[in-house]
PDB file of N, CA and C in Angstrom:
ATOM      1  N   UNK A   1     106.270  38.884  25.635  1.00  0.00           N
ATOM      2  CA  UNK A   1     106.348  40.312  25.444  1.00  0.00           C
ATOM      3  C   UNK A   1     104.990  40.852  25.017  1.00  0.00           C
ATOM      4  N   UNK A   2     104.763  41.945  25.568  1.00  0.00           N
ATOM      5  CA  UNK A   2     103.295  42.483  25.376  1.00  0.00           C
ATOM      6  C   UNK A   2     103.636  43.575  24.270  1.00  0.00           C
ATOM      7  N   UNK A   3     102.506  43.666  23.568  1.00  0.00           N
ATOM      8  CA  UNK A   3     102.699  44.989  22.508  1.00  0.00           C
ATOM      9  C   UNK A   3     103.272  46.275  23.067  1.00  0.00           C
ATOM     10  N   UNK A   4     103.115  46.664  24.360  1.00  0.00           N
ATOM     11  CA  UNK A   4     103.390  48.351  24.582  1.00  0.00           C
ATOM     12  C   UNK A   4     105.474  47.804  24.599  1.00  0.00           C
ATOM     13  N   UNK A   5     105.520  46.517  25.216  1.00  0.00           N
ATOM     14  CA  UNK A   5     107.089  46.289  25.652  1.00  0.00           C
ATOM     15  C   UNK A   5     107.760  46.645  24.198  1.00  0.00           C
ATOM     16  N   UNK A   6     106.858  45.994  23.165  1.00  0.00           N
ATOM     17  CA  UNK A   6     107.530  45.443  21.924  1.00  0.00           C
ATOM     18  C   UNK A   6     107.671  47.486  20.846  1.00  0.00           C
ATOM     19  N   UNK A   7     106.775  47.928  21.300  1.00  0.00           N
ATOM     20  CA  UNK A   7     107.238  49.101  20.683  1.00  0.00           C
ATOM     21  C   UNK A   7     107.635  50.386  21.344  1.00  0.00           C
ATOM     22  N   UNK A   8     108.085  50.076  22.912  1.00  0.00           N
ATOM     23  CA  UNK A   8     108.766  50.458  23.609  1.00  0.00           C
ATOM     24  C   UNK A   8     110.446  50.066  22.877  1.00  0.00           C
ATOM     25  N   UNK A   9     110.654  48.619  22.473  1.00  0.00           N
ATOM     26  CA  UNK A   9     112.072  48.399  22.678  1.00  0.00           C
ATOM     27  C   UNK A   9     112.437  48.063  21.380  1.00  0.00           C
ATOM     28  N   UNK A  10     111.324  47.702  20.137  1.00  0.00           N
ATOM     29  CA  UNK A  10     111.882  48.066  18.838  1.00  0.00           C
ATOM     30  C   UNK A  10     111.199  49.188  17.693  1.00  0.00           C
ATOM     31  N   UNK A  11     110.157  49.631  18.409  1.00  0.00           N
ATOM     32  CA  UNK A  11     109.678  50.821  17.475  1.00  0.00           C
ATOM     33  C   UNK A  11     108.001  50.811  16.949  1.00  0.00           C
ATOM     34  N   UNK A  12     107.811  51.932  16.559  1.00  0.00           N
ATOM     35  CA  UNK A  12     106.143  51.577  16.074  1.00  0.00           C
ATOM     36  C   UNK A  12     106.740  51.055  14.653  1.00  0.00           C
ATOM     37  N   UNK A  13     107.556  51.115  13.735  1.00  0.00           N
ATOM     38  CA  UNK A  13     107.933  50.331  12.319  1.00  0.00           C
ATOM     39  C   UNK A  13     107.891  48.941  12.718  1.00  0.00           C
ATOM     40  N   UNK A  14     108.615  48.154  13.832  1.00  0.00           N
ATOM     41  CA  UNK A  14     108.145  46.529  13.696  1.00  0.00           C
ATOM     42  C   UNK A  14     107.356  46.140  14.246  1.00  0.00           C
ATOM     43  N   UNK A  15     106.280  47.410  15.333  1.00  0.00           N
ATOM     44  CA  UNK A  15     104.966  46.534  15.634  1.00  0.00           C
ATOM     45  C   UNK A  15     104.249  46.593  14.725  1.00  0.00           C
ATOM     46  N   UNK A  16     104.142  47.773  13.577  1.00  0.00           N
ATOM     47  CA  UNK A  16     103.339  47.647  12.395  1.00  0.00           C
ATOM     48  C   UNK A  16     104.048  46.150  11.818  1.00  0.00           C
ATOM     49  N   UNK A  17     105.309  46.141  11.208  1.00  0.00           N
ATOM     50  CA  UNK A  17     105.494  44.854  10.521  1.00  0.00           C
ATOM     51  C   UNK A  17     105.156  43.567  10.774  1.00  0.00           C
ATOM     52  N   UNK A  18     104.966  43.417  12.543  1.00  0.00           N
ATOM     53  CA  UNK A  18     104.788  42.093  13.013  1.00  0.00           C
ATOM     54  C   UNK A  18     103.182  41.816  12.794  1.00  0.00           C
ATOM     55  N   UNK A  19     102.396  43.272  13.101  1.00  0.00           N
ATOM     56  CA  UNK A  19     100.239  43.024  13.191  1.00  0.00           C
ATOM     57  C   UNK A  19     100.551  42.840  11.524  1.00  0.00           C
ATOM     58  N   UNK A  20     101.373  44.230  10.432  1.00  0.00           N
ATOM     59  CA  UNK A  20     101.147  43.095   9.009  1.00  0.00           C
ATOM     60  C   UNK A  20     101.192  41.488   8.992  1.00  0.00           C
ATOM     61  N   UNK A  21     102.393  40.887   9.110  1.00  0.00           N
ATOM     62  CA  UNK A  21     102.575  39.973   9.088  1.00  0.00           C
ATOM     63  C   UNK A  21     101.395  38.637   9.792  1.00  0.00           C
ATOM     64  N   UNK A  22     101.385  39.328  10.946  1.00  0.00           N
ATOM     65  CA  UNK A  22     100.305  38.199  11.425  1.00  0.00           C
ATOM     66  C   UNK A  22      99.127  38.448  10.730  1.00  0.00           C
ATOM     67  N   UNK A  23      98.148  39.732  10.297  1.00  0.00           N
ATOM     68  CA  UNK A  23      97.075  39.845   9.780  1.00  0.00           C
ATOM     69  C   UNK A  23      97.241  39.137   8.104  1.00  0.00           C
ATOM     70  N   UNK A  24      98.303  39.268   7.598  1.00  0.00           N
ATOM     71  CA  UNK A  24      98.307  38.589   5.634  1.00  0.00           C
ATOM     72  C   UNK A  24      98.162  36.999   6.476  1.00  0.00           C
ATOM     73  N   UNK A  25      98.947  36.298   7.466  1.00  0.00           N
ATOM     74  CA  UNK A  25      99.001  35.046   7.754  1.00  0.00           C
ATOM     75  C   UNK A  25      97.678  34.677   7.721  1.00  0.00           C
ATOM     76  N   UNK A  26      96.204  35.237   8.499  1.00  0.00           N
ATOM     77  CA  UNK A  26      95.444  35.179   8.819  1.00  0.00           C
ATOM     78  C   UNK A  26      94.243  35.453   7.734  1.00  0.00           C
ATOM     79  N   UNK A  27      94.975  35.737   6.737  1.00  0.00           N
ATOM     80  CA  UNK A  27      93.999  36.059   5.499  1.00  0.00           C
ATOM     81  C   UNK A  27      94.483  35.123   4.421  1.00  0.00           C
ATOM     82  N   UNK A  28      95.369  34.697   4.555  1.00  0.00           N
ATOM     83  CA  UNK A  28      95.615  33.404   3.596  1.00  0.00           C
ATOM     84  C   UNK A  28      94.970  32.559   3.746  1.00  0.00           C
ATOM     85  N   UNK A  29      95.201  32.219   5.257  1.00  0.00           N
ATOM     86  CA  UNK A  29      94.374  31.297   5.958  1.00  0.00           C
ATOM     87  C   UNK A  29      92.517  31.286   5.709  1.00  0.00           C
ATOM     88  N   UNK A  30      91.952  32.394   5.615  1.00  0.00           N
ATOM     89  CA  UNK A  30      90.744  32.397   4.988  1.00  0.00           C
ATOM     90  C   UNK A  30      90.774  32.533   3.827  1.00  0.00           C
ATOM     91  N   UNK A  31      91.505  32.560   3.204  1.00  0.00           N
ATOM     92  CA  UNK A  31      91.603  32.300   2.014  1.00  0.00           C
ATOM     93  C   UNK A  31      91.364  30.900   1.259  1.00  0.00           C
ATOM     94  N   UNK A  32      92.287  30.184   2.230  1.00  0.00           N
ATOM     95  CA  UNK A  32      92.588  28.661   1.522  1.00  0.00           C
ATOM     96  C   UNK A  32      91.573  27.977   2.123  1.00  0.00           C
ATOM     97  N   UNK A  33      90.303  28.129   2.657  1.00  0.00           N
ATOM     98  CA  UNK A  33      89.115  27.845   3.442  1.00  0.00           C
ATOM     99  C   UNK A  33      88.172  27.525   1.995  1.00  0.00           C
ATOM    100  N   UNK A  34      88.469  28.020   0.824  1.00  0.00           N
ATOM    101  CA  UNK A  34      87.632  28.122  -0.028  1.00  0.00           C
ATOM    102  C   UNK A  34      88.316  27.072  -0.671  1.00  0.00           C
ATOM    103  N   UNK A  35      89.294  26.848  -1.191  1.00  0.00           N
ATOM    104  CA  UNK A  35      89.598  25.470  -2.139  1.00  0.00           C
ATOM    105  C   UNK A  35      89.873  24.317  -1.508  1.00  0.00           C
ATOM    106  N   UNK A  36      90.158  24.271   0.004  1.00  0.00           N
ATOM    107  CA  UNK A  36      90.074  23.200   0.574  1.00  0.00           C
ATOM    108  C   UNK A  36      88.235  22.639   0.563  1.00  0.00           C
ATOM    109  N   UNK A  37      87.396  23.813   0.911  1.00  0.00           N
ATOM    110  CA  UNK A  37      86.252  22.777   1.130  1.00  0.00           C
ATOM    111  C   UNK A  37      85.585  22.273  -0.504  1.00  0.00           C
ATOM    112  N   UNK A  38      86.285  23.490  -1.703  1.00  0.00           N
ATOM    113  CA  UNK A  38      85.513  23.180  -2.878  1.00  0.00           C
ATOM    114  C   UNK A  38      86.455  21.441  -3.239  1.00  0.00           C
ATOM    115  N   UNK A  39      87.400  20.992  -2.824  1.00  0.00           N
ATOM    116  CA  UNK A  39      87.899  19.412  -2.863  1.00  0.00           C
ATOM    117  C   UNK A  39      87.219  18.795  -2.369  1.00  0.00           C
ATOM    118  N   UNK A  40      87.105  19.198  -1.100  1.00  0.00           N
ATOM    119  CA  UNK A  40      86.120  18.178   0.013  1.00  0.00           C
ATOM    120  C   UNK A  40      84.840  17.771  -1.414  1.00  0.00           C
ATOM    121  N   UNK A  41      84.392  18.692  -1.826  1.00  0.00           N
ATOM    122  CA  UNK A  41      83.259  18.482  -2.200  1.00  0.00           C
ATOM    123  C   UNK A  41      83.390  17.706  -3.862  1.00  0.00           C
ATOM    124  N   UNK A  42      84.528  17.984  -4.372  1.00  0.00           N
ATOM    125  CA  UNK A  42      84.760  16.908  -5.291  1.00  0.00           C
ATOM    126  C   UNK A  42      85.014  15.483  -4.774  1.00  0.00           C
ATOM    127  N   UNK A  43      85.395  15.575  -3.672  1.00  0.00           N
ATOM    128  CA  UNK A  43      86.216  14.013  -3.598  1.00  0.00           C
ATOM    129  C   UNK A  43      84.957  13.691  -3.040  1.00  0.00           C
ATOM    130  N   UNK A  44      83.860  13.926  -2.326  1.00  0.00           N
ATOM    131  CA  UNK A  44      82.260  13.127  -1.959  1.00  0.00           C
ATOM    132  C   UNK A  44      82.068  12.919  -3.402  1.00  0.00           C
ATOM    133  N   UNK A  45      81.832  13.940  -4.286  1.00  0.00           N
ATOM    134  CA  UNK A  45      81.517  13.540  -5.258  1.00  0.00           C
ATOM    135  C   UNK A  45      81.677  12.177  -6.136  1.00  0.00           C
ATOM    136  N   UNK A  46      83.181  12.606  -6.408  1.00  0.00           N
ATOM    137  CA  UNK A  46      84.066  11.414  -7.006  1.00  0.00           C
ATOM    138  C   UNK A  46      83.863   9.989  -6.279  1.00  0.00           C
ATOM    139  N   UNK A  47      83.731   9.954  -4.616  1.00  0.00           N
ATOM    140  CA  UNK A  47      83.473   8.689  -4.072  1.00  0.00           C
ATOM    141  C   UNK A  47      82.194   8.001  -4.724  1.00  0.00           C
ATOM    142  N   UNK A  48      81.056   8.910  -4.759  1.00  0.00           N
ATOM    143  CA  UNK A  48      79.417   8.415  -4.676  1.00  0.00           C
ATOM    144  C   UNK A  48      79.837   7.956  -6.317  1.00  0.00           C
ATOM    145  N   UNK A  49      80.709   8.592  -7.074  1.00  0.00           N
ATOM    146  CA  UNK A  49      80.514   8.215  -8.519  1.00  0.00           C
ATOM    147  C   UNK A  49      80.843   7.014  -8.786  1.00  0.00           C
ATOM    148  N   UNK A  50      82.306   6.763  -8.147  1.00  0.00           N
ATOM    149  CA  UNK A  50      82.995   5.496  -8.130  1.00  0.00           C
ATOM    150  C   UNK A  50      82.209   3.939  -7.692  1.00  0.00           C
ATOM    151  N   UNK A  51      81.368   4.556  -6.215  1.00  0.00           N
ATOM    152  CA  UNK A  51      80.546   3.013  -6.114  1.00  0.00           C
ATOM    153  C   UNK A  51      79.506   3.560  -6.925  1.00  0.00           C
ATOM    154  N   UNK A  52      78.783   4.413  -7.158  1.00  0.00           N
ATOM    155  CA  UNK A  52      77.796   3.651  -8.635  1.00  0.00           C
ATOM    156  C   UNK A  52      78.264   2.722  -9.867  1.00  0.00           C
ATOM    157  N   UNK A  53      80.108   3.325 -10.124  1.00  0.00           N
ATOM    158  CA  UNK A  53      80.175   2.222 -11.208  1.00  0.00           C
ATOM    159  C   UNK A  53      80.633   1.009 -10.692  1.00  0.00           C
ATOM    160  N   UNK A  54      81.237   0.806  -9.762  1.00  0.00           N
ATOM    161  CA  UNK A  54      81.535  -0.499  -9.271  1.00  0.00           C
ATOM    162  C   UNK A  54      80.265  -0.975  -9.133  1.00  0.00           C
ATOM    163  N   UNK A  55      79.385  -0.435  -8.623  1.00  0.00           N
ATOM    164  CA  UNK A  55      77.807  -0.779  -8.018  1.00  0.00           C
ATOM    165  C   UNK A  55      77.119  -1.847  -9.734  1.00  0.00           C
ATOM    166  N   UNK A  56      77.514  -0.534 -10.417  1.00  0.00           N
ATOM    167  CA  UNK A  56      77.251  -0.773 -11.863  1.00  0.00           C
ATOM    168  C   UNK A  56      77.900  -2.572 -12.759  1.00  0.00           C
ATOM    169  N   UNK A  57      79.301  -1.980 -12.639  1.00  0.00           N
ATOM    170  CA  UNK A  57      80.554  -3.280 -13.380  1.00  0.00           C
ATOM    171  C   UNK A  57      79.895  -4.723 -12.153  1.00  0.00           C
ATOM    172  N   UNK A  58      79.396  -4.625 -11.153  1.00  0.00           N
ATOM    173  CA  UNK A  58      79.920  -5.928 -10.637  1.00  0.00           C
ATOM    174  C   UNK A  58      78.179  -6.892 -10.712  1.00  0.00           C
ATOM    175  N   UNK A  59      76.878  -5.963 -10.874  1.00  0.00           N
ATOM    176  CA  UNK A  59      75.884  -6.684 -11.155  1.00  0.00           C
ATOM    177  C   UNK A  59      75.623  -7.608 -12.015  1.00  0.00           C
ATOM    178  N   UNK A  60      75.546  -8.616 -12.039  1.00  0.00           N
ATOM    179  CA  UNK A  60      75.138 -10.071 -12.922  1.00  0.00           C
ATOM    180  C   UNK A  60      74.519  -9.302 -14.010  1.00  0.00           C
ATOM    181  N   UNK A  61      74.334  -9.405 -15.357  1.00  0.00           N
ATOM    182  CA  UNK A  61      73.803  -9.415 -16.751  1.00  0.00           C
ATOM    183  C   UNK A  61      72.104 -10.094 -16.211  1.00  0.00           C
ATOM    184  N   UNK A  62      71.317  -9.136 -16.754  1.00  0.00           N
ATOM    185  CA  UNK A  62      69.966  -9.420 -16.762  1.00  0.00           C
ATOM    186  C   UNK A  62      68.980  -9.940 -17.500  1.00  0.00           C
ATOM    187  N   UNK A  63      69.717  -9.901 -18.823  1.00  0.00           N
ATOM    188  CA  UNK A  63      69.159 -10.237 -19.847  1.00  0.00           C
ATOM    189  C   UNK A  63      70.633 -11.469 -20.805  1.00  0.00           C
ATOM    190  N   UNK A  64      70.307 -11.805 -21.469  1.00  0.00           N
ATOM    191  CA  UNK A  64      71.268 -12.950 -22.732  1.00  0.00           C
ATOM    192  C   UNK A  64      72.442 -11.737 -23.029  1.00  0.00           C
ATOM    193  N   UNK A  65      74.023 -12.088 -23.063  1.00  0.00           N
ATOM    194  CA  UNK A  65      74.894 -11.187 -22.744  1.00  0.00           C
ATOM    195  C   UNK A  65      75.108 -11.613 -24.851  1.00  0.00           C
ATOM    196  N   UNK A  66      74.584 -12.591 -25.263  1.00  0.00           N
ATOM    197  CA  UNK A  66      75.061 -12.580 -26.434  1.00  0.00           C
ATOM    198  C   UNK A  66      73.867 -11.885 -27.451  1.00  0.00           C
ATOM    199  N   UNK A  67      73.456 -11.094 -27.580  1.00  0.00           N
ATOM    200  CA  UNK A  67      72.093 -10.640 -28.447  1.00  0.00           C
ATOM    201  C   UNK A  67      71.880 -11.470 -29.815  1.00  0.00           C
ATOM    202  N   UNK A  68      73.080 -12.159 -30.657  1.00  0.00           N
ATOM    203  CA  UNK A  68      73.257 -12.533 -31.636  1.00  0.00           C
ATOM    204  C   UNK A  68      72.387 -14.336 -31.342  1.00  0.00           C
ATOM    205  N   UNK A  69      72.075 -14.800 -30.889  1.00  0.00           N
ATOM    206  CA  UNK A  69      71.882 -16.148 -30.687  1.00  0.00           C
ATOM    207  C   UNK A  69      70.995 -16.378 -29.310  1.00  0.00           C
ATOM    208  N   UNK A  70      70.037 -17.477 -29.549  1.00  0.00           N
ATOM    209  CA  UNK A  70      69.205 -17.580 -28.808  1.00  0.00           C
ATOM    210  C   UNK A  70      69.512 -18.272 -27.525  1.00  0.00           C
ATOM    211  N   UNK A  71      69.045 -17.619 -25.828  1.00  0.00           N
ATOM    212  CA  UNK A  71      69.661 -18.218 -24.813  1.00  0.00           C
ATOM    213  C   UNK A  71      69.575 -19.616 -24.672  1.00  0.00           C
ATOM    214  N   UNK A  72      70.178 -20.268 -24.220  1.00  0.00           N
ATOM    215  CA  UNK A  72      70.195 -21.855 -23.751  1.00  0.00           C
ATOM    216  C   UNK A  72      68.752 -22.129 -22.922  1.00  0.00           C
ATOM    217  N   UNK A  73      69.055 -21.304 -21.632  1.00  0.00           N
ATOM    218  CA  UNK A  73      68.439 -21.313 -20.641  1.00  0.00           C
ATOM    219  C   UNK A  73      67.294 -21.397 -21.244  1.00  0.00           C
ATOM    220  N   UNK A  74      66.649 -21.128 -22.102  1.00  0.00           N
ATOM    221  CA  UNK A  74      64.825 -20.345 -22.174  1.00  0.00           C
ATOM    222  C   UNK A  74      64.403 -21.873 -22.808  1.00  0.00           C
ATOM    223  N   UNK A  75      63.378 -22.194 -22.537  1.00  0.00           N
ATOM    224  CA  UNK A  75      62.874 -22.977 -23.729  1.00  0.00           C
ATOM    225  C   UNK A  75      62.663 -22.430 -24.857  1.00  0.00           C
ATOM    226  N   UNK A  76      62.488 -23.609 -25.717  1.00  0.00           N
ATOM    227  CA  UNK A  76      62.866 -23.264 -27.423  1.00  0.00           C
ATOM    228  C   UNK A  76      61.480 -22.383 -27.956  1.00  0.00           C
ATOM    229  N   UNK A  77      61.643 -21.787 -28.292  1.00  0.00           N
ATOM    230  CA  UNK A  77      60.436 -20.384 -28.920  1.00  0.00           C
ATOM    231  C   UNK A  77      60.871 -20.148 -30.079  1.00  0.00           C
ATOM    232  N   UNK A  78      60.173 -19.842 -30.670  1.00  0.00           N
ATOM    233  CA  UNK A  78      60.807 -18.724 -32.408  1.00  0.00           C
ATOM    234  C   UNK A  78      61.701 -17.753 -32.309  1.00  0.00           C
ATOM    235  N   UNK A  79      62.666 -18.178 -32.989  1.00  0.00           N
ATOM    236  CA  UNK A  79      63.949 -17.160 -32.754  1.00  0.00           C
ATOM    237  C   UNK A  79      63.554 -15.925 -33.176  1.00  0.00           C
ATOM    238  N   UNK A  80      63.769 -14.919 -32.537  1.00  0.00           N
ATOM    239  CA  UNK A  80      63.479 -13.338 -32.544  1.00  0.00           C
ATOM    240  C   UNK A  80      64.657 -12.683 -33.709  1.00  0.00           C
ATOM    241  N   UNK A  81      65.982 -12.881 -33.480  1.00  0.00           N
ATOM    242  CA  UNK A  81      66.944 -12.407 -33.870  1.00  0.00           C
ATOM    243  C   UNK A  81      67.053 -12.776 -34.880  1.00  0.00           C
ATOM    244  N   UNK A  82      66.875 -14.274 -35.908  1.00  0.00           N
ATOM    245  CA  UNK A  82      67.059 -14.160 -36.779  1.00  0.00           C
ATOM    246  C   UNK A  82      66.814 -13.928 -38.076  1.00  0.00           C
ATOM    247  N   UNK A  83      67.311 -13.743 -38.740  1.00  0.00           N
ATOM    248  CA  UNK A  83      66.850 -12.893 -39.940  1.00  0.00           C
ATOM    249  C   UNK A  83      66.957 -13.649 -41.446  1.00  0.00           C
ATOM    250  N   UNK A  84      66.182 -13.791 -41.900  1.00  0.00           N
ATOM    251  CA  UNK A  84      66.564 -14.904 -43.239  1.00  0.00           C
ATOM    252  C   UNK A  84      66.849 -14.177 -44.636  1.00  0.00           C
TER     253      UNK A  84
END
């Protein structure tokens, strides 16, 4: 049905109601354009954060994980840490 049929056979009141209706549909719709992409842009976020800490939690210890006591590994030197 073409617009002239449609207010030929129910009136200019429901071709106005039907262009309302489709025009609010069409503005919601740009509407929700704005919090869908502001997620998009948390969830990149949230990804890049997540492998830095995994990136972070899964690297080997670089230094003696016990600070209190002198490493095995090193040859024997003057203990730094302790305190008399």
């Amino acid at each position: 049905m073409s617009m002239f049929e449609v207010l030929r056979t129910f009136g200019t009141k429901a071709l106005l109601k039907f262009a309302g209706a489709v025009g609010l549909f069409l503005l919601l719709h740009l509407i929700r354009i704005v919090p869908v992409l502001i997620a998009k842009v948390i969830e990149v976020c949230m990804r890049r954060l997540d492998a830095f800490i995994v990136a972070q939690a899964s690297r080997a210890p670089t230094g003696p994980v016990n600070q209190f006591f002198h490493p095995t590994h090193v040859p024997r030197e003057e203990a730094v840490n302790v305190h008399a």
